[in-house]
Protein backbone atom coordinates (compact mmCIF):
# COMPACT_ATOMS: atom_id res chain seq x y z
CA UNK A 1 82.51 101.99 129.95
CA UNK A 2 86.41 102.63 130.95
CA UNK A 3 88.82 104.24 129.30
CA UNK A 4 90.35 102.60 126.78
CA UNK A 5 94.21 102.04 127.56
CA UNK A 6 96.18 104.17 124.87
CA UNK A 7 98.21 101.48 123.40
CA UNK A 8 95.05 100.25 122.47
CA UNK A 9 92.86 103.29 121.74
CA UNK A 10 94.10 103.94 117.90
CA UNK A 11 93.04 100.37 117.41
CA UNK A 12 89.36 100.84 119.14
CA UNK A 13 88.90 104.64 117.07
CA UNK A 14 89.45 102.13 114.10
CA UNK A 15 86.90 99.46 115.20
CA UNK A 16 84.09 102.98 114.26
CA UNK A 17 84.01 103.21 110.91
CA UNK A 18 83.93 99.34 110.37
CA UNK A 19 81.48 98.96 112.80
CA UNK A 20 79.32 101.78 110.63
CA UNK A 21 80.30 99.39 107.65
CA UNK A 22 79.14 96.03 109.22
CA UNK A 23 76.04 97.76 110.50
CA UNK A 24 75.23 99.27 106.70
CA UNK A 25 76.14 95.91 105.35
CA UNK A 26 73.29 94.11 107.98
CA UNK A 27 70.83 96.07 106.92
CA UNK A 28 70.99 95.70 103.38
CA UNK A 29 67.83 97.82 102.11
CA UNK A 30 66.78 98.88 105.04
CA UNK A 31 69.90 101.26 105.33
CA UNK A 32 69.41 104.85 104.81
CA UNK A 33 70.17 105.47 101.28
CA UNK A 34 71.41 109.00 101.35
CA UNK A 35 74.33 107.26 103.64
CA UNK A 36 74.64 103.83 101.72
CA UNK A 37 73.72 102.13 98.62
CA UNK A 38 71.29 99.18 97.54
CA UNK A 39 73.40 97.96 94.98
CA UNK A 40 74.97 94.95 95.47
CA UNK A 41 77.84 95.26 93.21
CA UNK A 42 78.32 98.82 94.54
CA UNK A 43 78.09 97.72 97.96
CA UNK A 44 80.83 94.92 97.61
CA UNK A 45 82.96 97.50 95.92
CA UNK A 46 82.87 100.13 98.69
CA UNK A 47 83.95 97.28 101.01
CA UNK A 48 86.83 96.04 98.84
CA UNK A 49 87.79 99.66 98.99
CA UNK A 50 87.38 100.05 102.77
CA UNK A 51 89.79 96.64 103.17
CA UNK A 52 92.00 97.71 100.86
CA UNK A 53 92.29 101.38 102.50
CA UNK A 54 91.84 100.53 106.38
CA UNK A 55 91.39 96.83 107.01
CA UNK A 56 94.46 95.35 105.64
CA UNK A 57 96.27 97.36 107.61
CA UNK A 58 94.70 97.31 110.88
CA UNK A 59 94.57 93.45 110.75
CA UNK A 60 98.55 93.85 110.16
CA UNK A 61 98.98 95.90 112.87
CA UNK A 62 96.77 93.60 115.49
CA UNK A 63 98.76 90.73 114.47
CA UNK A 64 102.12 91.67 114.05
CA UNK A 65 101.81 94.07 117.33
CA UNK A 66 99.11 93.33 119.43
CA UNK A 67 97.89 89.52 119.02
CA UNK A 68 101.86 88.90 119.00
CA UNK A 69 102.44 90.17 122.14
CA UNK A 70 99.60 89.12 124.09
CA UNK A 71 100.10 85.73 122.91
CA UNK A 72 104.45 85.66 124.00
CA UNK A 73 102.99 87.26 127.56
CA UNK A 74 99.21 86.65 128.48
CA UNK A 75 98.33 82.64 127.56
CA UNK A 76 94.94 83.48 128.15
CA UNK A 77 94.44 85.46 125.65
CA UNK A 78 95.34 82.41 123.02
CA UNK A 79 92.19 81.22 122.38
CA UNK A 80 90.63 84.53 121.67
CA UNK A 81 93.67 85.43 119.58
CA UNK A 82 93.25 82.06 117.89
CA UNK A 83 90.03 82.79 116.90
CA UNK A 84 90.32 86.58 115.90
CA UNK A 85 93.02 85.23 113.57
CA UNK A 86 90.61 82.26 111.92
CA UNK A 87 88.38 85.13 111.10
CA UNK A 88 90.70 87.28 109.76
CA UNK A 89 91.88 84.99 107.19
CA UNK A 90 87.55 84.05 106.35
CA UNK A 91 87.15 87.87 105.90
CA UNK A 92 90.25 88.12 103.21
CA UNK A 93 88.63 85.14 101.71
CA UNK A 94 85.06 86.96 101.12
CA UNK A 95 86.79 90.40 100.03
CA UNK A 96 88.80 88.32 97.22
CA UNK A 97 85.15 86.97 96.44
CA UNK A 98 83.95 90.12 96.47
CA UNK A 99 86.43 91.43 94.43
CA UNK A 100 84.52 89.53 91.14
CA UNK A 101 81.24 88.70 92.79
CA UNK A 102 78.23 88.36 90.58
CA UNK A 103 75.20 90.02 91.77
CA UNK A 104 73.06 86.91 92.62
CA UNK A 105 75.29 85.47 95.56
CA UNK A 106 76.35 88.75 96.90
CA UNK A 107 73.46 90.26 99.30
CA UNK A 108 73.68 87.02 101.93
CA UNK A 109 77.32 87.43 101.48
CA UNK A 110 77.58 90.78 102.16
CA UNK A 111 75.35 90.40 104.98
CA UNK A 112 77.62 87.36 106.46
CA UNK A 113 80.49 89.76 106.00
CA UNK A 114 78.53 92.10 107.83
CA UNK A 115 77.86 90.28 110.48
CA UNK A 116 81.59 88.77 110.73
CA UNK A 117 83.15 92.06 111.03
CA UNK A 118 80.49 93.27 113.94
CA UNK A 119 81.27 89.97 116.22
CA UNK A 120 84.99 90.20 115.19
CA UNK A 121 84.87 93.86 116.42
CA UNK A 122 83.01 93.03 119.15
CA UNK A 123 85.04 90.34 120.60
CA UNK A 124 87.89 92.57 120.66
CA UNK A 125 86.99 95.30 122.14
CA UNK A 126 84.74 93.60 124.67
CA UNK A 127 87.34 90.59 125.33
CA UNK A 128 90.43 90.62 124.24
CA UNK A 129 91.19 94.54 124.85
CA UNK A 130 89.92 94.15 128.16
CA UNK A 131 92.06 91.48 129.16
CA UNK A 132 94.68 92.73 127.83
CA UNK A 133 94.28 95.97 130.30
CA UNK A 134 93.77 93.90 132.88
CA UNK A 135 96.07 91.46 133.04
CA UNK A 136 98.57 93.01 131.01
CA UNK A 137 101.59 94.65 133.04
CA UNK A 138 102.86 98.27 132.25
CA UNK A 139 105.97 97.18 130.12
CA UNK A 140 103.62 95.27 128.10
CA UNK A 141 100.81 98.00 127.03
CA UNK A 142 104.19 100.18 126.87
CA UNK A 143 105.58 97.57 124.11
CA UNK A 144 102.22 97.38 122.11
CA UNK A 145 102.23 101.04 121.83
CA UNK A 146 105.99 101.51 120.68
CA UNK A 147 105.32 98.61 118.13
CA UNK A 148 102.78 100.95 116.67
CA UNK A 149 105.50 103.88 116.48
CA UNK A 150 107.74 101.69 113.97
CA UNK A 151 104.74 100.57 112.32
CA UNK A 152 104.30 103.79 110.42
CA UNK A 153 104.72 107.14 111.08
CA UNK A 154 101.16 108.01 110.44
CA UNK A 155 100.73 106.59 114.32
CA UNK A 156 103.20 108.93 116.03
């Protein structure tokens, strides 16, 4: 696999963890337990947590930097972006659900969660990133990386 581009690459080191997340979340009780839990309620907790500590903000940051600037100078990237968005918005949905789930409805729906984050993930780093990169000219990879230095500082 290439290199990622680095206006992209603090984005991709993100797409890890979650991916360790969707993965745990997949395999319900089949995960390893000294790395995960089988409780239900714990396990919705953990990803509330995980939104509310890296998720939130790296949505923010794809839309507000990267979606928005692929979409003002790369149309092809629209439908993509489109649908990245849609499930953006289902996933806040679920982690508000999650946020005062009962235990009977929550192992599918942590496992749809799950699932939703991997594809999500997926999709962007195997189609929208690489379009991005290359279609993308220079000044445009530059401006998605200096919209991550005003972001926050924790990027410089």
């Amino acid at each position: 696999m290439a290199k990622r581009h680095e206006s992209l690459i603090l984005l991709a080191r993100d797409h890890h963890e979650a991916l360790l997340l969707a993965l745990r979340l997949q395999q319900g009780t089949l995960a390893l337990l000294r790395l995960w839990t089988h409780d239900p309620v714990d396990q919705a907790k953990r990803v509330v947590a995980f939104y509310d500590q890296h998720l939130r903000r790296h949505f923010a940051e794809e839309e507000l930097i990267v979606f928005a600037i692929a979409r003002k100078n790369l149309p092809a990237s629209e439908p993509i972006i489109d649908t990245l968005v849609a499930e953006h918005r289902t996933m806040e949905v679920a982690i508000s659900k999650f946020r005062s789930a009962n235990k009977e409805s929550l192992e599918d729906d942590l496992r749809a969660f799950g699932a939703l984050l991997e594809s999500h993930i997926r999709t962007e780093d195997r189609s929208l990133f690489p379009l991005i990169e290359s279609q993308a000219s220079q000044t445009v990879l530059n401006d998605i990386q200096y919209g991550f230095k005003f972001f926050d500082d924790r990027r410089l």
